[in-house]
Each structure stands twice: as C-alpha cells, then as structure tokens.
N, C-alpha and C. Protein backbone atom coordinates (compact mmCIF):
# COMPACT_ATOMS: atom_id res chain seq x y z
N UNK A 1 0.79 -1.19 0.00
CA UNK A 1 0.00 0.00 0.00
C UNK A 1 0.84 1.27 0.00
N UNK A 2 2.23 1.55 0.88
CA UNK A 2 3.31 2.33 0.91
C UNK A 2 3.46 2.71 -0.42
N UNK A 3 3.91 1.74 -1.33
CA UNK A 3 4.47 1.91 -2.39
C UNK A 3 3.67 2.64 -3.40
N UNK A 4 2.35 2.34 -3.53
CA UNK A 4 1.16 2.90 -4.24
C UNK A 4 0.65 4.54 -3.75
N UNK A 5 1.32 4.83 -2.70
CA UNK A 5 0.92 6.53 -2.17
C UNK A 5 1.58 7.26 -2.84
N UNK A 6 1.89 8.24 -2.75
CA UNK A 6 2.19 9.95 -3.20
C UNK A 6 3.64 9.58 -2.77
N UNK A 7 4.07 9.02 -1.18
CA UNK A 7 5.53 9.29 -1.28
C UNK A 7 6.40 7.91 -2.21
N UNK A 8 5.67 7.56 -2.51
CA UNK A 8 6.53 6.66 -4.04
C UNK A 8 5.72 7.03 -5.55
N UNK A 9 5.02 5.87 -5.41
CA UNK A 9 4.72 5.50 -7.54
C UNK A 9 3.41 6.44 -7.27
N UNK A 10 2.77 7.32 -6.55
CA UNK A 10 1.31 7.75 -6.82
C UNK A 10 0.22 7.31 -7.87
N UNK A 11 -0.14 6.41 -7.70
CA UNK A 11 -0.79 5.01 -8.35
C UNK A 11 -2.21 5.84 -8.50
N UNK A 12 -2.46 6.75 -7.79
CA UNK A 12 -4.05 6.98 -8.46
C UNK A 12 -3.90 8.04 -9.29
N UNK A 13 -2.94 8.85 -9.14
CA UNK A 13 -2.64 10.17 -10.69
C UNK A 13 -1.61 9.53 -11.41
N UNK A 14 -0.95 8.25 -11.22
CA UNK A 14 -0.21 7.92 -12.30
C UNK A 14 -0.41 6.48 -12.43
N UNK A 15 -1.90 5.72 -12.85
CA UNK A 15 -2.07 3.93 -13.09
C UNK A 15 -1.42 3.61 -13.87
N UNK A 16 -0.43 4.10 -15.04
CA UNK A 16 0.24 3.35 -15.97
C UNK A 16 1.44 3.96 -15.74
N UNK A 17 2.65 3.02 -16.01
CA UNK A 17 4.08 3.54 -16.36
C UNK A 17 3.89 2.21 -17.35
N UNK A 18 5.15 3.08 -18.44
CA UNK A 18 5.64 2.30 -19.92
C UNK A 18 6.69 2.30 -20.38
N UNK A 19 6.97 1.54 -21.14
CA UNK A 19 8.52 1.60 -21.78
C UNK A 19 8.01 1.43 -23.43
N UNK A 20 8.91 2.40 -23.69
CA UNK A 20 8.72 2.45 -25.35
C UNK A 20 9.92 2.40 -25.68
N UNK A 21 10.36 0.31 -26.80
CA UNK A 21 11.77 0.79 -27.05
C UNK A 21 11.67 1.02 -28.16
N UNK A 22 13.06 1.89 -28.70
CA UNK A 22 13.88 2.37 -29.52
C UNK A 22 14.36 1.87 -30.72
N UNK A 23 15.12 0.36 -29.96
CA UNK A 23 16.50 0.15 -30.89
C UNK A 23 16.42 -1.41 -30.26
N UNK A 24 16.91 -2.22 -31.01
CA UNK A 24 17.29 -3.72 -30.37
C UNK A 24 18.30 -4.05 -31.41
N UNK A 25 19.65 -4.15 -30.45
CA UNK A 25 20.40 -5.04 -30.89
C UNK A 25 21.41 -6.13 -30.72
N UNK A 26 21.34 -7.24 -31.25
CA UNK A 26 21.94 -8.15 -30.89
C UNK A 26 23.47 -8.22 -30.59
N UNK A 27 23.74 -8.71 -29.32
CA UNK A 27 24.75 -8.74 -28.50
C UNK A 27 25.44 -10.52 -28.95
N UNK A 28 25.25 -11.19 -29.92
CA UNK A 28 25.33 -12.52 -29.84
C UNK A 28 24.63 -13.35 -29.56
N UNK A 29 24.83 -14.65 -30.35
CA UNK A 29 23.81 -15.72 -29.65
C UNK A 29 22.33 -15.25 -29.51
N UNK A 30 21.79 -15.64 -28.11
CA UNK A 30 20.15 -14.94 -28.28
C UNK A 30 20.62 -13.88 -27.13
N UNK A 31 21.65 -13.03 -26.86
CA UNK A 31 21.91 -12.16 -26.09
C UNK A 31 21.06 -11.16 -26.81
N UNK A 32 20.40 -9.91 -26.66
CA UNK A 32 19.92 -8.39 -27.17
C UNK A 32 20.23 -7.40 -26.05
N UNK A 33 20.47 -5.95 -26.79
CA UNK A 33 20.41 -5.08 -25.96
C UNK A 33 19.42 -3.86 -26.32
N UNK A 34 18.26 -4.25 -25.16
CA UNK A 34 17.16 -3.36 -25.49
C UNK A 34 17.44 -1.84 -25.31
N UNK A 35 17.16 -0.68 -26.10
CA UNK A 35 17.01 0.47 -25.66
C UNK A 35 15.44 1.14 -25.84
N UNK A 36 15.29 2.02 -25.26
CA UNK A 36 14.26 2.95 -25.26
C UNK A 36 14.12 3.87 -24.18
N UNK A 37 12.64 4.20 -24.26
CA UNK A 37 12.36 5.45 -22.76
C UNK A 37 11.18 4.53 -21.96
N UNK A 38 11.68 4.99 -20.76
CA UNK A 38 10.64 4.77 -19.50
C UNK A 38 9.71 5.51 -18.94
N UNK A 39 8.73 5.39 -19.01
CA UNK A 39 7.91 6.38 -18.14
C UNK A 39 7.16 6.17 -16.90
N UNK A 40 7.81 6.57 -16.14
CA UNK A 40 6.83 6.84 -14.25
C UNK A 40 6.48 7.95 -13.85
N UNK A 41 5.47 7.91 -13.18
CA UNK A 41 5.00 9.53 -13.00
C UNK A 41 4.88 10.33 -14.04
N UNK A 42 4.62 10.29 -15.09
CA UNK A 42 4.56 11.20 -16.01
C UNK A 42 6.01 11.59 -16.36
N UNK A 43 7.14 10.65 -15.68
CA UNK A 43 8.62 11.78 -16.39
C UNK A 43 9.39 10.02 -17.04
N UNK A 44 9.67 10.82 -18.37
CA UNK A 44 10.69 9.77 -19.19
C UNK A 44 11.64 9.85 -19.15
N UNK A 45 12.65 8.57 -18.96
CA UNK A 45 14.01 9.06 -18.93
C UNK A 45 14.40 7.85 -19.99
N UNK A 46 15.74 7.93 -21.01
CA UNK A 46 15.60 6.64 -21.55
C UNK A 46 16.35 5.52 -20.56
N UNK A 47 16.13 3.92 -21.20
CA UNK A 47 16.62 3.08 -20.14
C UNK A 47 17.20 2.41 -21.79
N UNK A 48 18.27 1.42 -20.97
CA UNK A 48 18.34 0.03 -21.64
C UNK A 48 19.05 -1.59 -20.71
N UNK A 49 18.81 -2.07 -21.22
CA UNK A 49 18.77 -3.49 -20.44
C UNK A 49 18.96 -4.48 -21.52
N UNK A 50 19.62 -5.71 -21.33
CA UNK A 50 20.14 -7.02 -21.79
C UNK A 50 19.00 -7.91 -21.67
N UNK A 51 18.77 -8.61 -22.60
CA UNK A 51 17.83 -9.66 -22.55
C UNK A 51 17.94 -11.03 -23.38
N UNK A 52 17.58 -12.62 -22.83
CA UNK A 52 18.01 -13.45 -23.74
C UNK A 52 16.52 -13.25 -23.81
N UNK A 53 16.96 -13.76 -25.25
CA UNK A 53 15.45 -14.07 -26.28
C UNK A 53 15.36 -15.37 -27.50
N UNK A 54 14.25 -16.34 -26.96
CA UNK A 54 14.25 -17.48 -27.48
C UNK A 54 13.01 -17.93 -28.19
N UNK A 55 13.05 -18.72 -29.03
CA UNK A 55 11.75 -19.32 -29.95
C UNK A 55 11.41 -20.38 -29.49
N UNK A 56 10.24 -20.70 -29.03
CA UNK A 56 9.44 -21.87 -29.15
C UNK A 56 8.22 -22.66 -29.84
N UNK A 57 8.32 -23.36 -30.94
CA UNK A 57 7.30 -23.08 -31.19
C UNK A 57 6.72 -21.68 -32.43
N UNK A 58 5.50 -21.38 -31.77
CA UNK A 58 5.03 -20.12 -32.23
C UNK A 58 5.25 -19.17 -31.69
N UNK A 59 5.83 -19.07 -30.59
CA UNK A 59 6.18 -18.10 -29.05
C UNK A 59 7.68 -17.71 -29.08
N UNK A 60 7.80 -16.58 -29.29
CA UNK A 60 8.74 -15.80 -28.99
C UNK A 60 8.95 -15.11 -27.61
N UNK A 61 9.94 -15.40 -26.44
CA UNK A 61 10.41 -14.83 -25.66
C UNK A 61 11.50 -14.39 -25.25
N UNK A 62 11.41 -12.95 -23.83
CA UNK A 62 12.44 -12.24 -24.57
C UNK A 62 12.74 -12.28 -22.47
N UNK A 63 13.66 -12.46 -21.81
CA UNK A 63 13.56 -12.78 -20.15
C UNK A 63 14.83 -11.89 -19.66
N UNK A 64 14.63 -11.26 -19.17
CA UNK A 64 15.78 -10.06 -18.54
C UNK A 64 15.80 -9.37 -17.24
N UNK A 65 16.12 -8.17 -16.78
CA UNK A 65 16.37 -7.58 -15.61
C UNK A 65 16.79 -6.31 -16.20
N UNK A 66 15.77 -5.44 -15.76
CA UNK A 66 15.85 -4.05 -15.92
C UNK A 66 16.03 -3.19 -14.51
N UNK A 67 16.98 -2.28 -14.67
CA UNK A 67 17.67 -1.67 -12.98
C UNK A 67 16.93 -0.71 -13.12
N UNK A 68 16.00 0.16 -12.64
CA UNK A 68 16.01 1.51 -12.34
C UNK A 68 16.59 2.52 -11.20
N UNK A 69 16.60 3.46 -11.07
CA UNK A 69 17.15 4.28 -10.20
C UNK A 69 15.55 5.74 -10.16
N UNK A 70 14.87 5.05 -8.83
CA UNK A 70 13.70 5.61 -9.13
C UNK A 70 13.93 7.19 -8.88
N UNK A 71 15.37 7.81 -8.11
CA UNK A 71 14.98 8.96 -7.88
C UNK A 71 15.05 9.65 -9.61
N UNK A 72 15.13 9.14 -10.13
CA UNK A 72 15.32 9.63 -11.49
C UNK A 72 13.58 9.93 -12.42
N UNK A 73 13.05 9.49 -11.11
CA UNK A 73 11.15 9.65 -11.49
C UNK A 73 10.57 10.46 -10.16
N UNK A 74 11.57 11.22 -9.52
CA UNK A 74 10.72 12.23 -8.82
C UNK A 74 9.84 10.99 -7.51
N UNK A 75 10.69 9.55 -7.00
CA UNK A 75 10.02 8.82 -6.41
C UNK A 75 11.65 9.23 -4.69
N UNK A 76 11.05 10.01 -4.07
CA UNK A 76 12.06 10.39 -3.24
C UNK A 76 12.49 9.95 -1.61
N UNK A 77 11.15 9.61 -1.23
CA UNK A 77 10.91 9.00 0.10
C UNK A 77 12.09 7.93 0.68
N UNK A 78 12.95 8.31 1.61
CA UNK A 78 14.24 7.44 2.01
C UNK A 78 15.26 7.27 0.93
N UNK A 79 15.52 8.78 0.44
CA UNK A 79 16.31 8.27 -0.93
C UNK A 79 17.68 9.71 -0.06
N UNK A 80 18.64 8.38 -0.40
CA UNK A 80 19.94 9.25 -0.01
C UNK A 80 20.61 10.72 -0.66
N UNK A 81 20.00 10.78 -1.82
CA UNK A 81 20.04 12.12 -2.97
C UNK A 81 19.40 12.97 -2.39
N UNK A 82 17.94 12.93 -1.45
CA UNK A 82 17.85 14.03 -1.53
C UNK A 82 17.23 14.32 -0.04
N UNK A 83 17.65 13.91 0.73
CA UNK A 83 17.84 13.86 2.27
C UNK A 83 18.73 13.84 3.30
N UNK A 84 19.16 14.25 4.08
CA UNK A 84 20.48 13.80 4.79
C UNK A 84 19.98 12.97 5.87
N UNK A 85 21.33 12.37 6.89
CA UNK A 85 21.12 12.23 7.85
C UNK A 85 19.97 10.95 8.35
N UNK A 86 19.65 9.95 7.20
CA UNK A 86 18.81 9.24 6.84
C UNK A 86 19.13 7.69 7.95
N UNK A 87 20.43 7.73 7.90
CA UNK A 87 21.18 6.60 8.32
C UNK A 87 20.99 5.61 7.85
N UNK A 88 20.72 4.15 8.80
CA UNK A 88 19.73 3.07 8.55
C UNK A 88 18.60 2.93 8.33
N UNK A 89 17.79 4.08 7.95
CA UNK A 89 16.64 4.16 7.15
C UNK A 89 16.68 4.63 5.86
N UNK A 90 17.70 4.97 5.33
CA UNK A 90 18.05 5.09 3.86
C UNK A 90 17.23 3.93 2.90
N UNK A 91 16.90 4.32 2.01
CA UNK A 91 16.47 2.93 0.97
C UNK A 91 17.16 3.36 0.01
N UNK A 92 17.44 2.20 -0.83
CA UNK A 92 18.07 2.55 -2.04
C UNK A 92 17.50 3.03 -2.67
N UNK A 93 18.28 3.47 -4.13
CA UNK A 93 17.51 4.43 -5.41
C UNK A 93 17.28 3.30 -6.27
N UNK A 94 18.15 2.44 -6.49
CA UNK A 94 17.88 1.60 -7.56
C UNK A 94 17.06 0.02 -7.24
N UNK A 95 15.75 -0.21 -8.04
CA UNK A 95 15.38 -1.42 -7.80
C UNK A 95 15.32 -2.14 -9.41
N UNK A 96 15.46 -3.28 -9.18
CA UNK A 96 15.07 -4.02 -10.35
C UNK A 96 13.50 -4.86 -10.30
N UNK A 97 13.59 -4.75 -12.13
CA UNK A 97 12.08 -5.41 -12.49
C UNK A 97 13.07 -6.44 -13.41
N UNK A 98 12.31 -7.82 -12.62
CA UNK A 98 12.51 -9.03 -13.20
C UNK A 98 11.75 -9.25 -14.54
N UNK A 99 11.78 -9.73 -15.71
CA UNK A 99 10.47 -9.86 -16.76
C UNK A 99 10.76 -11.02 -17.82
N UNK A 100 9.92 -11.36 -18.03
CA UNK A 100 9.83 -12.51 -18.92
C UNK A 100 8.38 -12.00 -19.77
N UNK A 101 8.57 -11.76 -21.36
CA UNK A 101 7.43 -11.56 -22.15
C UNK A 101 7.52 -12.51 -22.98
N UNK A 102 5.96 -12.76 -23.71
CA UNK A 102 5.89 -14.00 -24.82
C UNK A 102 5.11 -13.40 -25.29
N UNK A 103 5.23 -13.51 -26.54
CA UNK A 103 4.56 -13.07 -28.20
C UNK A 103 4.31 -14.67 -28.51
N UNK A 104 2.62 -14.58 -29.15
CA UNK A 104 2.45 -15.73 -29.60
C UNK A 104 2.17 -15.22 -31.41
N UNK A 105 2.39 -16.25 -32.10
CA UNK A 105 1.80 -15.81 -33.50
C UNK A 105 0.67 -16.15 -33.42
C-alpha cells in the first residue's frame, strides 16, 4: 500500500508507467540489448537493459532484468540524494524489475 501513495509511484494520478523501445540489438547468440524510454509519473528518462530471447514453437520470448534508479522519477521518500542524515533508514535508489514476455503468433 506504501508503495502505491504519493511518497513513491502515486498510483491513483499515475495507473500506468511504460517503456517504449527504440532500438534492439543483438549482443550474440540470443543475447539483445534493449534500448528505449521509461515512463513513471509522467517523467521519461531513456533506459536500456540485456535480454536473452528465445523461440518456441510459435512463441517468442524475450527474459531479462531491468535496474532503475527511481529517484530519477521524482520517487524520493528514504532516498539518499535528496535527504540527509537518513542513516539506517536510507532505501536505495535503484530497484530491479525481473520480466519474462511471450509473443504468440
């Protein structure tokens, strides 16, 4: 519920964040390196992230780990950038989103 208030993702003036990529290119093998922009809160910043991507079938998937660094979306609450004196209640800036997508034909 924390996470969904005003002092993080403000989930009722902002229900969607998106990523729109750019560019994909292959790093080898089924290695890719995704680029594009992110959007939280209404602010884009671009991102990119590594992903293997495999065929099965009719199903194309693409399974990776994307880092963000949320103070970079105006998400500030226990963030060492822009507080002092925080100590052991510091939270980090950066979290990751685990993902696995499938495209079927």
């Amino acid at each position: 519920g924390h996470l969904r208030s005003d002092d993080f993702f403000s989930v009722e003036k902002f229900p969607t964040s998106k990523l729109v990529l750019t560019k994909v290119e292959s790093k080898g093998g089924n290695k890719y390196l995704f680029k594009g922009n992110l959007t939280i809160k209404g602010i884009t910043n671009p991102a990119e992230f590594e992903a293997t991507v495999s065929k099965t079938g009719n199903s194309l998937s693409a399974e990776g780990t994307l880092v963000v660094d949320r103070s970079l979306y105006d998400v500030r609450y226990g963030s060492g950038k822009f507080f002092d004196n925080l100590g052991d209640k510091t939270i980090y800036d950066d979290f990751t989103l685990d993902f696995k997508v499938v495209a079927s034909k």
